[in-house]
N, C-alpha and C. Protein backbone atom coordinates (compact mmCIF):
# COMPACT_ATOMS: atom_id res chain seq x y z
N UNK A 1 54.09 -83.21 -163.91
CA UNK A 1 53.52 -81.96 -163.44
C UNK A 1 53.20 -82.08 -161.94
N UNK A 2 53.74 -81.19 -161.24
CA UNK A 2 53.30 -80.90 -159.94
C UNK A 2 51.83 -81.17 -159.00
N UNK A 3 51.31 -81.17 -158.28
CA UNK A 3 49.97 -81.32 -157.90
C UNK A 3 50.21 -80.29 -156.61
N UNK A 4 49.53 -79.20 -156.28
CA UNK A 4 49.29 -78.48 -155.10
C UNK A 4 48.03 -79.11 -154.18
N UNK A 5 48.49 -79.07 -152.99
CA UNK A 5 47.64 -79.30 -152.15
C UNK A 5 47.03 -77.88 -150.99
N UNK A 6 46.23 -77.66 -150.20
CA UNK A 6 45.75 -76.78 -149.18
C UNK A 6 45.98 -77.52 -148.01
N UNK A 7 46.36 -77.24 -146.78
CA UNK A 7 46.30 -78.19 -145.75
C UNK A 7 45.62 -77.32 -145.22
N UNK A 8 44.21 -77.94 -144.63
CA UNK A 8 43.13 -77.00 -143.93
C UNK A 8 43.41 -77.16 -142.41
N UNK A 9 44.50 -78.06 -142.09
CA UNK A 9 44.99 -77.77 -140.70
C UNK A 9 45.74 -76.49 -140.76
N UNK A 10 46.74 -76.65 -141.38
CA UNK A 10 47.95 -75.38 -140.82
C UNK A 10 47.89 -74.65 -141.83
N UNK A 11 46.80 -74.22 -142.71
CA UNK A 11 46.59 -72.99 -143.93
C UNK A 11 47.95 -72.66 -144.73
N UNK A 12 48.47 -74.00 -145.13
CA UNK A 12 50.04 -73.54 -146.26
C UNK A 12 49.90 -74.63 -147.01
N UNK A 13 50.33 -74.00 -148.36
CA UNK A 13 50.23 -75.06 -149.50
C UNK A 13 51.16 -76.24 -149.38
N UNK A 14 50.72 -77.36 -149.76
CA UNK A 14 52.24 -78.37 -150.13
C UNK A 14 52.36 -78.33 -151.35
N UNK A 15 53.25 -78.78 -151.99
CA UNK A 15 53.60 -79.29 -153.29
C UNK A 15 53.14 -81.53 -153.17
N UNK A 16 52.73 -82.21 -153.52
CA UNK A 16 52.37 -82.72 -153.42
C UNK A 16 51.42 -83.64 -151.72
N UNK A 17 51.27 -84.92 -152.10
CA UNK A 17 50.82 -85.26 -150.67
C UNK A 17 51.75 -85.47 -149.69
N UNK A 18 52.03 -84.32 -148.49
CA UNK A 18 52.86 -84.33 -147.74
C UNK A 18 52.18 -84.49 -145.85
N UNK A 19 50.65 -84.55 -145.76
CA UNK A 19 50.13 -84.61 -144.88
C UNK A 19 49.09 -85.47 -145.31
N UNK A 20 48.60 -85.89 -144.27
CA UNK A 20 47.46 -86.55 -144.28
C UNK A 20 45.84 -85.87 -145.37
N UNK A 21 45.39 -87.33 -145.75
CA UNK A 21 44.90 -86.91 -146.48
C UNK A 21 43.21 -86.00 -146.14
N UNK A 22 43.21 -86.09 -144.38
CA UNK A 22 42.01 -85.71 -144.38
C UNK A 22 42.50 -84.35 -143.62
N UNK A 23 43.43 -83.95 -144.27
CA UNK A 23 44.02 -82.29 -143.61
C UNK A 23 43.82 -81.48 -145.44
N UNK A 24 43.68 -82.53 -146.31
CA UNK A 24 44.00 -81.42 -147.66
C UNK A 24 42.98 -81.64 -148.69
N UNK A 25 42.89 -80.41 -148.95
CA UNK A 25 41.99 -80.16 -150.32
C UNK A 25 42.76 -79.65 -151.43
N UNK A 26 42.45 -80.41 -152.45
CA UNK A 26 43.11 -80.92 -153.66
C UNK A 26 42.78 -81.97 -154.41
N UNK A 27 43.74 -82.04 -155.48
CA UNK A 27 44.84 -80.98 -156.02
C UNK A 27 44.41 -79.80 -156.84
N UNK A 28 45.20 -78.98 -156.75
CA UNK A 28 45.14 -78.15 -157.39
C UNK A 28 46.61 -78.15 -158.26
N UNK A 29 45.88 -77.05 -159.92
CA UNK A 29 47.06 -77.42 -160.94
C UNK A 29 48.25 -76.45 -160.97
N UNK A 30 47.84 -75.80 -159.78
CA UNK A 30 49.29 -74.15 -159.11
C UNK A 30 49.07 -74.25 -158.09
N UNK A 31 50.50 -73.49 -157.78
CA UNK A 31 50.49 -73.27 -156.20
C UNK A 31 49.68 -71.81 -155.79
N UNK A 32 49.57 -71.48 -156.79
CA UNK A 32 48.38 -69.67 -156.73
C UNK A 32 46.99 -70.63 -156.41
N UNK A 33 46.26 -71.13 -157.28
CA UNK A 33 45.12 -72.13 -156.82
C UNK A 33 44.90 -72.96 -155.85
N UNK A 34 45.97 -73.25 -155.51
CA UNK A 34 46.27 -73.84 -154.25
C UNK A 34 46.07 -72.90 -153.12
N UNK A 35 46.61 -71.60 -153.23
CA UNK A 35 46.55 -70.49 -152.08
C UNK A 35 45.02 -69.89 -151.93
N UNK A 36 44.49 -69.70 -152.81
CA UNK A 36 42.74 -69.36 -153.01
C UNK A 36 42.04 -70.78 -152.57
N UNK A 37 42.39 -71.75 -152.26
CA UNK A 37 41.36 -73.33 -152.27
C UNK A 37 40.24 -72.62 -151.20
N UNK A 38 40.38 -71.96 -149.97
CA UNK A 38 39.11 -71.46 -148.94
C UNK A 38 37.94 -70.96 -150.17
N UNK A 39 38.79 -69.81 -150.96
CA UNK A 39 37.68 -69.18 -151.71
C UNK A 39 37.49 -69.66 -152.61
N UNK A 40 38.24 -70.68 -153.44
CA UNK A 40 37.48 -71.50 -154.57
C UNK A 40 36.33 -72.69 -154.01
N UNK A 41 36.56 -73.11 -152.94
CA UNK A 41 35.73 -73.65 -152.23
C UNK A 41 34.55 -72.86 -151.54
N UNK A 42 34.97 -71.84 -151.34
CA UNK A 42 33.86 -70.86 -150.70
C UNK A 42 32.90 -70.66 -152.52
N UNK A 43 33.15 -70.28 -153.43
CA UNK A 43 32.34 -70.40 -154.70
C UNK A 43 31.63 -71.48 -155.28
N UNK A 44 32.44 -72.49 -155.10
CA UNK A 44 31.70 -74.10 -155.48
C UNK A 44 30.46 -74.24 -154.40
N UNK A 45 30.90 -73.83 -153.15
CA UNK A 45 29.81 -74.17 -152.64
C UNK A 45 28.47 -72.96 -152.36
N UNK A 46 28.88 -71.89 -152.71
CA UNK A 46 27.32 -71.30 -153.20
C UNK A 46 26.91 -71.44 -154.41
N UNK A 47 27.68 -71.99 -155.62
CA UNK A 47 26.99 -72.72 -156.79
C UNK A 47 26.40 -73.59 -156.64
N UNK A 48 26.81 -74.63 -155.64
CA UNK A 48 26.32 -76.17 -155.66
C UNK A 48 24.79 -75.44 -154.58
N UNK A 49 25.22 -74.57 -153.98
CA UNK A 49 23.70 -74.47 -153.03
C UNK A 49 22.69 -73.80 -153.71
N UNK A 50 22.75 -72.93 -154.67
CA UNK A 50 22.11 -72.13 -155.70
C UNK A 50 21.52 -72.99 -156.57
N UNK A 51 22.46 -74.03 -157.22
CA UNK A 51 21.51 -75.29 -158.14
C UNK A 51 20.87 -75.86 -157.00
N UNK A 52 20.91 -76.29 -156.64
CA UNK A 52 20.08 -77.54 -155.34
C UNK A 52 18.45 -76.33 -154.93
N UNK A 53 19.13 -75.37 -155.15
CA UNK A 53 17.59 -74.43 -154.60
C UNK A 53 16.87 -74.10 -155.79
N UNK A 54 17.15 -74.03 -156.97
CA UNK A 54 16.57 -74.28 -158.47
C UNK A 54 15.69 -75.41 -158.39
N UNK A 55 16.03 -76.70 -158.12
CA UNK A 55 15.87 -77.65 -158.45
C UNK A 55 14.30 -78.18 -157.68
């Protein structure tokens, strides 16, 4: 199975590790999930800040 990556340098998916690893966020298990990683990351991290302010 494939692994998608985000390259947060040049904003285009790879299909596996094709850049360095401190250019990508991943993996992801599609290349659609792969294209959302800003905003799945933009959600994880007002969850993770929402628990931490519970706490």
């Amino acid at each position: 199975m494939a692994e998608w990556y985000y390259n947060i340098r040049t904003k285009e998916v790879e299909e596996g590790k094709q850049s360095l690893a401190s250019d990508l966020d991943g993996p992801f298990d599609s290349r659609e999930d792969a294209m959302r990683a800003p905003e799945i990351i933009a959600e994880r991290a007002r969850a993770w800040a929402e628990e931490e302010g519970r706490s």
